[in-house]
N, C-alpha and C. Protein backbone atom coordinates (compact mmCIF):
# COMPACT_ATOMS: atom_id res chain seq x y z
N UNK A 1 4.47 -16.53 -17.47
CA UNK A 1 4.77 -17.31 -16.30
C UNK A 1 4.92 -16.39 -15.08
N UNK A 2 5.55 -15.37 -15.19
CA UNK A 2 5.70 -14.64 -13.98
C UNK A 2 4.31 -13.75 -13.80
N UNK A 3 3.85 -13.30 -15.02
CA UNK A 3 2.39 -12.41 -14.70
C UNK A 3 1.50 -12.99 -13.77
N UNK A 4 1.80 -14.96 -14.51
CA UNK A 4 0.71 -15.35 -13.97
C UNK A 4 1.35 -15.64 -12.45
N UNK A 5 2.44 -15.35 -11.96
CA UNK A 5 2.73 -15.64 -10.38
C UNK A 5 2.29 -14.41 -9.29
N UNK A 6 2.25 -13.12 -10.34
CA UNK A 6 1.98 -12.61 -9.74
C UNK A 6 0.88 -11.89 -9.41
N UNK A 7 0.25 -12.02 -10.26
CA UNK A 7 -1.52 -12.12 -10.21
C UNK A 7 -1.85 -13.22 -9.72
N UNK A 8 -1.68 -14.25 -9.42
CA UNK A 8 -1.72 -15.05 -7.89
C UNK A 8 -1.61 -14.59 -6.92
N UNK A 9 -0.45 -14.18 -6.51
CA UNK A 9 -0.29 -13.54 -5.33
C UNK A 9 -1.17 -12.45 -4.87
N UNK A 10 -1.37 -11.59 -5.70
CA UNK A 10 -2.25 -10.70 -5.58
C UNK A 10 -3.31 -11.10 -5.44
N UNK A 11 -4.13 -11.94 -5.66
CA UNK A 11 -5.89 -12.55 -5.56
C UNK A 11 -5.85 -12.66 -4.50
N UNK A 12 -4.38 -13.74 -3.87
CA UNK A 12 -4.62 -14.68 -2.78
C UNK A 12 -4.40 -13.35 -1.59
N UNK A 13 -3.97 -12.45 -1.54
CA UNK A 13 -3.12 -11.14 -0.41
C UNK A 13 -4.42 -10.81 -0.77
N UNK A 14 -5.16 -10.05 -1.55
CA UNK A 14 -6.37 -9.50 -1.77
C UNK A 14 -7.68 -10.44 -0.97
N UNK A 15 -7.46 -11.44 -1.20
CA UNK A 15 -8.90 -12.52 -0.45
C UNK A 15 -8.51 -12.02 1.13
N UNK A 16 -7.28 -13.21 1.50
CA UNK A 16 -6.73 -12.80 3.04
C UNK A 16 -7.02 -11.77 3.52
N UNK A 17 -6.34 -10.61 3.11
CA UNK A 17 -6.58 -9.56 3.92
C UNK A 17 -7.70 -8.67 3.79
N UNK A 18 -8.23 -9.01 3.18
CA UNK A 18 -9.67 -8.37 2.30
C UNK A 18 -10.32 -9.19 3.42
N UNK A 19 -10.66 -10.54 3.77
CA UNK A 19 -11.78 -11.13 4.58
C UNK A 19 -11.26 -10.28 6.29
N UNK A 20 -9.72 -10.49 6.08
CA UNK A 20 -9.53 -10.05 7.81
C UNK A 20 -9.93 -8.40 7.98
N UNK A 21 -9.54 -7.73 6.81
CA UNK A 21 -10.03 -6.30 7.12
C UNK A 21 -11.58 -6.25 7.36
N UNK A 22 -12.11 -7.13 6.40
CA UNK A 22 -13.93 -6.65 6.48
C UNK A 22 -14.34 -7.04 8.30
N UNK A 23 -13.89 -8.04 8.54
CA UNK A 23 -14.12 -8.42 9.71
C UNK A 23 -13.32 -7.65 11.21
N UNK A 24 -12.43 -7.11 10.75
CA UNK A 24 -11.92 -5.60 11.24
C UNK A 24 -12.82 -4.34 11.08
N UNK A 25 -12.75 -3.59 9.96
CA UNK A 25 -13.37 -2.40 9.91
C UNK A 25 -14.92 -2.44 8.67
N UNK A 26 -15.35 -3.69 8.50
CA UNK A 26 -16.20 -3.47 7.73
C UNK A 26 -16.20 -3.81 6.50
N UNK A 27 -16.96 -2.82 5.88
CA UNK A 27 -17.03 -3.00 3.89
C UNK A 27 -15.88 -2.59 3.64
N UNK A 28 -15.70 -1.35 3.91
CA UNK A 28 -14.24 -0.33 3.62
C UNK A 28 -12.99 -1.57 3.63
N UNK A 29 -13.22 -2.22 4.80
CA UNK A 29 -11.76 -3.25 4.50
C UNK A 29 -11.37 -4.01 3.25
N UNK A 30 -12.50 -4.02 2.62
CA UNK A 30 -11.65 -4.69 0.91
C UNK A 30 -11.31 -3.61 0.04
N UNK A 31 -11.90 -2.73 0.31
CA UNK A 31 -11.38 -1.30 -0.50
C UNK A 31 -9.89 -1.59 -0.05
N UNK A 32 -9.78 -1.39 1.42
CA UNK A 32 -7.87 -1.16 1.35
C UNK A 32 -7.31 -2.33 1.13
N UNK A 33 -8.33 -3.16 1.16
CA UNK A 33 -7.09 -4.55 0.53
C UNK A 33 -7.11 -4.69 -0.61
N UNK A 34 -7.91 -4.34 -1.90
CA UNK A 34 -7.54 -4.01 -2.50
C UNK A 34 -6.40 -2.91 -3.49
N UNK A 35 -6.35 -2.06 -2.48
CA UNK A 35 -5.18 -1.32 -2.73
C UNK A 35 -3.97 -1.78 -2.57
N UNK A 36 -4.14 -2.45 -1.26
CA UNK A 36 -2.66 -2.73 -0.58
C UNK A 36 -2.52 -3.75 -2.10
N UNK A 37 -3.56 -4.95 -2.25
CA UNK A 37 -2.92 -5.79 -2.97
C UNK A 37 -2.54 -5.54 -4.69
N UNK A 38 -2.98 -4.27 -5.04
CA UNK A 38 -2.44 -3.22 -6.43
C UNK A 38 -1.38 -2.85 -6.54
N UNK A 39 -0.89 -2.25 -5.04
CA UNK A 39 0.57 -1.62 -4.75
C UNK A 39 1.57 -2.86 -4.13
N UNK A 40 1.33 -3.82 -3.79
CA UNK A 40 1.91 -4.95 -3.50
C UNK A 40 1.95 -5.45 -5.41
N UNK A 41 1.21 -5.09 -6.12
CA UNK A 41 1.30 -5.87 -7.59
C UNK A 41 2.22 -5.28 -8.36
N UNK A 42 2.12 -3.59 -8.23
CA UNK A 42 3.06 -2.57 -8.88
C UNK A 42 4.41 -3.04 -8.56
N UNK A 43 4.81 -3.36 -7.22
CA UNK A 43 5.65 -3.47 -6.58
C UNK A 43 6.86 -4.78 -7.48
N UNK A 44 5.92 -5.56 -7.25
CA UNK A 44 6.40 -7.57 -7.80
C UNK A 44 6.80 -6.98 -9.06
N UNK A 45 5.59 -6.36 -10.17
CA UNK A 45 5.40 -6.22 -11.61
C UNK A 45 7.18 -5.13 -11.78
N UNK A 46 6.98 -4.23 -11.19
CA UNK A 46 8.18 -3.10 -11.31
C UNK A 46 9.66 -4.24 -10.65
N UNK A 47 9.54 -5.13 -9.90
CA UNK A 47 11.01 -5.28 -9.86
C UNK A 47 11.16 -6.52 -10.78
N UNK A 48 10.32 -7.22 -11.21
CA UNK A 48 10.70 -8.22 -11.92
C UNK A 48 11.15 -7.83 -13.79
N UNK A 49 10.19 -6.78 -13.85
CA UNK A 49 10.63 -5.08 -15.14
C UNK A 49 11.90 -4.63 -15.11
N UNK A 50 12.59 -4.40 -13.44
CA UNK A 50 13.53 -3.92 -13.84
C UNK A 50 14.96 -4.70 -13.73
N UNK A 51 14.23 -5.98 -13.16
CA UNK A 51 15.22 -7.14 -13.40
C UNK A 51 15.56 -7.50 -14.60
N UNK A 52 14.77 -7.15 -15.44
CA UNK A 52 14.97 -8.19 -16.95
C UNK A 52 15.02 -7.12 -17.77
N UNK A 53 15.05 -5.60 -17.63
CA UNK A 53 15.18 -4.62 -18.65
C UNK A 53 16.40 -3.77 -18.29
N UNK A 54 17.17 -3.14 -18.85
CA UNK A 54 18.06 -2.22 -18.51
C UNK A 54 17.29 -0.46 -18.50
N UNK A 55 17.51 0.42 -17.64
CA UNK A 55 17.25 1.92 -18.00
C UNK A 55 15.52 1.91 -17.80
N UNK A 56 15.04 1.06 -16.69
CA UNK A 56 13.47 1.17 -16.83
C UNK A 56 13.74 2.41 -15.33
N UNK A 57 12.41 3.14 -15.37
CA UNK A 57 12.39 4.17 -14.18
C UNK A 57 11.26 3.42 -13.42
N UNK A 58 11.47 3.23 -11.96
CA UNK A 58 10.74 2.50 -11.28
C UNK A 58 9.49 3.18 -11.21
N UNK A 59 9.56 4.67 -10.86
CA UNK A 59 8.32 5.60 -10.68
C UNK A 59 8.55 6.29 -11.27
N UNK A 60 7.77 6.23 -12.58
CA UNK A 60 8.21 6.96 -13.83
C UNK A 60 7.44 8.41 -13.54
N UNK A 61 8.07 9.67 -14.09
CA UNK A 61 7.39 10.82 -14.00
C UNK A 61 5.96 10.77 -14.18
N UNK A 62 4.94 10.63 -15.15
CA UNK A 62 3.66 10.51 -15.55
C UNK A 62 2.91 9.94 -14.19
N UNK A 63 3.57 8.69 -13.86
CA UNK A 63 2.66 8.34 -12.61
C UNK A 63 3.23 9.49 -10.66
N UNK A 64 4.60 10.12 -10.34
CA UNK A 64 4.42 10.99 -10.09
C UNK A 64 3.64 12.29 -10.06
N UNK A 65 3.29 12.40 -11.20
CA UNK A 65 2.54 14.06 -11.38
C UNK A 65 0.90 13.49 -10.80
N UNK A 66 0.30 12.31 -11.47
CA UNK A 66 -0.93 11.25 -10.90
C UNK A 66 -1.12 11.33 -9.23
N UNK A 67 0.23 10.85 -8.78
CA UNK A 67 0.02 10.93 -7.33
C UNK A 67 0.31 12.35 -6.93
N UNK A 68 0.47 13.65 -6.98
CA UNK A 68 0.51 14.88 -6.75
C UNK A 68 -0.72 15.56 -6.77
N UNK A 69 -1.40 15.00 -8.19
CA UNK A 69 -3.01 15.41 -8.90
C UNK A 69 -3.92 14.87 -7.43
N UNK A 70 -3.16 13.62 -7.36
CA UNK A 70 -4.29 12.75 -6.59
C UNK A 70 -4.19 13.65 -5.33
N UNK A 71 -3.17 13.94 -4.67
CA UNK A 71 -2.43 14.73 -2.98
C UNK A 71 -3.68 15.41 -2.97
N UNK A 72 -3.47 16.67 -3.98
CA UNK A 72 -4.02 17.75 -4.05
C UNK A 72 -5.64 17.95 -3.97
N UNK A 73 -6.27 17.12 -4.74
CA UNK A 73 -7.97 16.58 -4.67
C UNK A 73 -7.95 16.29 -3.26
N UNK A 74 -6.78 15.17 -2.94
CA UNK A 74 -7.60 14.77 -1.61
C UNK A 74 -7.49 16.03 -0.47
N UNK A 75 -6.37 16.81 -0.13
CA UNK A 75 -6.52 17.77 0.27
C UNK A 75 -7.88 18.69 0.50
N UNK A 76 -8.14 19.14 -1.21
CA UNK A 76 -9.31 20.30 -1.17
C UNK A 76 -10.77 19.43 -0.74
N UNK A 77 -10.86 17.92 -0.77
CA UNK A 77 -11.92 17.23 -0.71
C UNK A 77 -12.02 17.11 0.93
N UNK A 78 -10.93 17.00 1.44
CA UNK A 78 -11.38 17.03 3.21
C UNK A 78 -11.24 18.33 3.48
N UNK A 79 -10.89 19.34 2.71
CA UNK A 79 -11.21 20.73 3.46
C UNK A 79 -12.35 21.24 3.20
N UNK A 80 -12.95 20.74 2.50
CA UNK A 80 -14.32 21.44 1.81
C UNK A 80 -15.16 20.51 2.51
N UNK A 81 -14.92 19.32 2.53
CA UNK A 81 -15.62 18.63 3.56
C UNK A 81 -15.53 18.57 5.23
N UNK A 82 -14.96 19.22 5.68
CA UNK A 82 -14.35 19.60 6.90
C UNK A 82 -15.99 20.77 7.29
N UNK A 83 -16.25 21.67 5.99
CA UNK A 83 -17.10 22.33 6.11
C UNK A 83 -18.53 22.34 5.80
N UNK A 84 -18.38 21.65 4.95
CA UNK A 84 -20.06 21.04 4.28
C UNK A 84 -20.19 19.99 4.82
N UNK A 85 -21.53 19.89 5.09
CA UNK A 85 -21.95 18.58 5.46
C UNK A 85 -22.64 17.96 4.80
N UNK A 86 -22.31 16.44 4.41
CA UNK A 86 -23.04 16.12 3.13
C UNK A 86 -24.10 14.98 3.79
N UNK A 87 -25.29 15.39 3.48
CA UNK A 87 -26.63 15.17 4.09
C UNK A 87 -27.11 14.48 2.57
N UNK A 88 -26.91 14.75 1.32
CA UNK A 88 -27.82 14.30 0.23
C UNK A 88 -26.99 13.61 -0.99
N UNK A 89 -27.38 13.14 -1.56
CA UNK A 89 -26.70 12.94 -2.89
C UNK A 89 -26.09 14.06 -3.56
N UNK A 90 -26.24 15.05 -3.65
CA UNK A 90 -26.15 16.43 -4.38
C UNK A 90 -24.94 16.91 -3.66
N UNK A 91 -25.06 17.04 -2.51
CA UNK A 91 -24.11 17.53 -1.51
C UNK A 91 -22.59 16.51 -1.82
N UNK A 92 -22.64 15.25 -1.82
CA UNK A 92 -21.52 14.43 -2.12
C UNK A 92 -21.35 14.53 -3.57
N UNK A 93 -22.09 14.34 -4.46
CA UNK A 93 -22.02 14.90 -5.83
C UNK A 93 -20.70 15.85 -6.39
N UNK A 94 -21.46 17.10 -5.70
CA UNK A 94 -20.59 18.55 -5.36
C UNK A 94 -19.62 17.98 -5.16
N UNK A 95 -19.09 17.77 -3.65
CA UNK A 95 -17.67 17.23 -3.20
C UNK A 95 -17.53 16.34 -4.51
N UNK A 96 -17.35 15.83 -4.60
CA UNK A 96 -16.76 14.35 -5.64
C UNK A 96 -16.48 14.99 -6.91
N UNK A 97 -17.57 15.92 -7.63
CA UNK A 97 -16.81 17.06 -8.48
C UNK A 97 -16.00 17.93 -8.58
N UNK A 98 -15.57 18.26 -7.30
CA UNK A 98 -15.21 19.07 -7.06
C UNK A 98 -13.46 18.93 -6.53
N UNK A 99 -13.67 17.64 -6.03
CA UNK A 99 -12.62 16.81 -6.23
C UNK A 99 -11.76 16.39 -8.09
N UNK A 100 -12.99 16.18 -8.44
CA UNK A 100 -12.31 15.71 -9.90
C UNK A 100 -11.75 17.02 -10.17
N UNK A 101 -12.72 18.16 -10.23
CA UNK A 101 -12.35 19.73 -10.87
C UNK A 101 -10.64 19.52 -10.77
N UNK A 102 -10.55 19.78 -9.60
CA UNK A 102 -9.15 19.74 -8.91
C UNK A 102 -7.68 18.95 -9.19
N UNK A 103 -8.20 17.87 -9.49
CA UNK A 103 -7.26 16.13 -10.07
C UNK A 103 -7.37 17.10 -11.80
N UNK A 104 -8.36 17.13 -12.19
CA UNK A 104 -7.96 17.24 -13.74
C UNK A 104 -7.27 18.39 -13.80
N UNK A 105 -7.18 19.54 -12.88
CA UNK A 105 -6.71 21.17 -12.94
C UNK A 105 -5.09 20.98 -12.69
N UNK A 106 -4.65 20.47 -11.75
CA UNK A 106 -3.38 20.48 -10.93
C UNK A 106 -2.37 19.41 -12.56
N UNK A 107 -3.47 18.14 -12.86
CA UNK A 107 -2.65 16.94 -14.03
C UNK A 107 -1.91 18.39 -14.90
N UNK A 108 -3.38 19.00 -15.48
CA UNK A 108 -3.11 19.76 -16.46
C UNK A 108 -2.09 20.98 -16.51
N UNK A 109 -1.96 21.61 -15.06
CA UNK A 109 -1.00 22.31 -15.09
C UNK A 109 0.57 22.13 -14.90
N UNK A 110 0.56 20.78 -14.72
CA UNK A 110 2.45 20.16 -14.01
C UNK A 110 2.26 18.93 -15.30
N UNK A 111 1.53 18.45 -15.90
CA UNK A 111 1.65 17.50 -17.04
C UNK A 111 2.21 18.08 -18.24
N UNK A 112 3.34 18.08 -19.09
CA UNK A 112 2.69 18.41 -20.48
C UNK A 112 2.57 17.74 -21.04
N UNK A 113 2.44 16.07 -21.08
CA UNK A 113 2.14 15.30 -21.78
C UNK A 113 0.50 15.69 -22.04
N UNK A 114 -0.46 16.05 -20.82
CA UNK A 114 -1.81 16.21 -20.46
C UNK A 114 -2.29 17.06 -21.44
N UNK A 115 -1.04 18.33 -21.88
CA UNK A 115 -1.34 19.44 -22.02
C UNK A 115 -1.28 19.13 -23.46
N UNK A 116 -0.35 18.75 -23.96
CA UNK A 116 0.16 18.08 -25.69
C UNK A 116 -1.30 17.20 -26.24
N UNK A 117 -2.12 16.37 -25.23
CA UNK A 117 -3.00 15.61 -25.23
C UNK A 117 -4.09 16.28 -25.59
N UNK A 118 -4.46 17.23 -24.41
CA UNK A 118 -6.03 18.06 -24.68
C UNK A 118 -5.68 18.73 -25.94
N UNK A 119 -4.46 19.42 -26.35
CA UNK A 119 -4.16 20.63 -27.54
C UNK A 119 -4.86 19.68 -28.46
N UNK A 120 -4.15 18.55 -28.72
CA UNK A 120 -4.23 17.51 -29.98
C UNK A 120 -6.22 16.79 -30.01
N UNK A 121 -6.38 16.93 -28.93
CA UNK A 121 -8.08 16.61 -29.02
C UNK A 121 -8.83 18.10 -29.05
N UNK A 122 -8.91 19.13 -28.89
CA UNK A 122 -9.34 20.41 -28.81
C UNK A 122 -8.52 21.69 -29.91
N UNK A 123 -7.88 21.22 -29.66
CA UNK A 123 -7.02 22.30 -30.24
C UNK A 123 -7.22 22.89 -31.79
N UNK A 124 -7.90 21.86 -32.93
CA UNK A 124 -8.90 22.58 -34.10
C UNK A 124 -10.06 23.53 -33.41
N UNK A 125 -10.93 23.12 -32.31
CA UNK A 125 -11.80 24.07 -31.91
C UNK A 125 -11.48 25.03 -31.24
N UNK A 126 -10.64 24.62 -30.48
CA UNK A 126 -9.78 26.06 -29.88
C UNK A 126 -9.10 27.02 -30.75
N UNK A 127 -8.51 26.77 -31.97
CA UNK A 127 -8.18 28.09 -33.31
C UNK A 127 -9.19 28.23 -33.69
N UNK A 128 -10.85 27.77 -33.84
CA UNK A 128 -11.73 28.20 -34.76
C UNK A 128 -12.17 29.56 -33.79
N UNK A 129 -12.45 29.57 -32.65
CA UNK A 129 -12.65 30.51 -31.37
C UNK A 129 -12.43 31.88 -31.89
């Protein structure tokens, strides 16, 4: 009952401001209304969680270290793009890898859940080495 109130809300904030942004800034405007209306969902979903649970963490560590991973990509992705100019597919490619490089490097070094994760998927081939 409440999921479904609030995945309502979210469609309907997502349509609205999704039609007024496109007609504001374009295509890009449902991109951010879509966000807004994800973090408007986290938002509803997390207090109605911590209404009805005792000892829940609103912004639990795991999704912290996520948004740090994320800081950091976006950082090296407008500085590298600050300097390259991306003229081709290849060129944005690069950037966009190079971005990920970065998101998976930073998870892996401040995660150890990340780190417990790769050991447990790699970690027979990594002792055969």
């Amino acid at each position: 009952h409440v999921g479904f109130k609030i995945n309502s809300a979210t469609l309907l904030l997502n349509i609205v401001v999704g039609i007024a942004l496109v007609m504001a800034i374009g295509p890009l405007g449902v991109v951010v209304a879509t966000i807004l209306a994800e973090a408007v969902k986290y938002l509803l979903t997390m207090s109605s969680v911590v209404r009805r649970v005792d000892g829940v963490t609103v912004f639990p560590r795991p999704l912290l270290m996520q948004v740090i991973s994320g800081a950091a990509m976006y950082l090296v992705v407008e500085l590298l793009h600050a300097h390259v100019l991306v003229s081709s597919w290849l060129e944005l490619g690069l950037l966009i890898g190079a971005g990920a490089i970065v998101y998976g490097l930073v998870l892996t070094l401040i995660s150890p859940g990340v780190r417990v994760t790769i050991r447990s998927i790699f970690g027979d081939a990594i002792a055969d080495i």
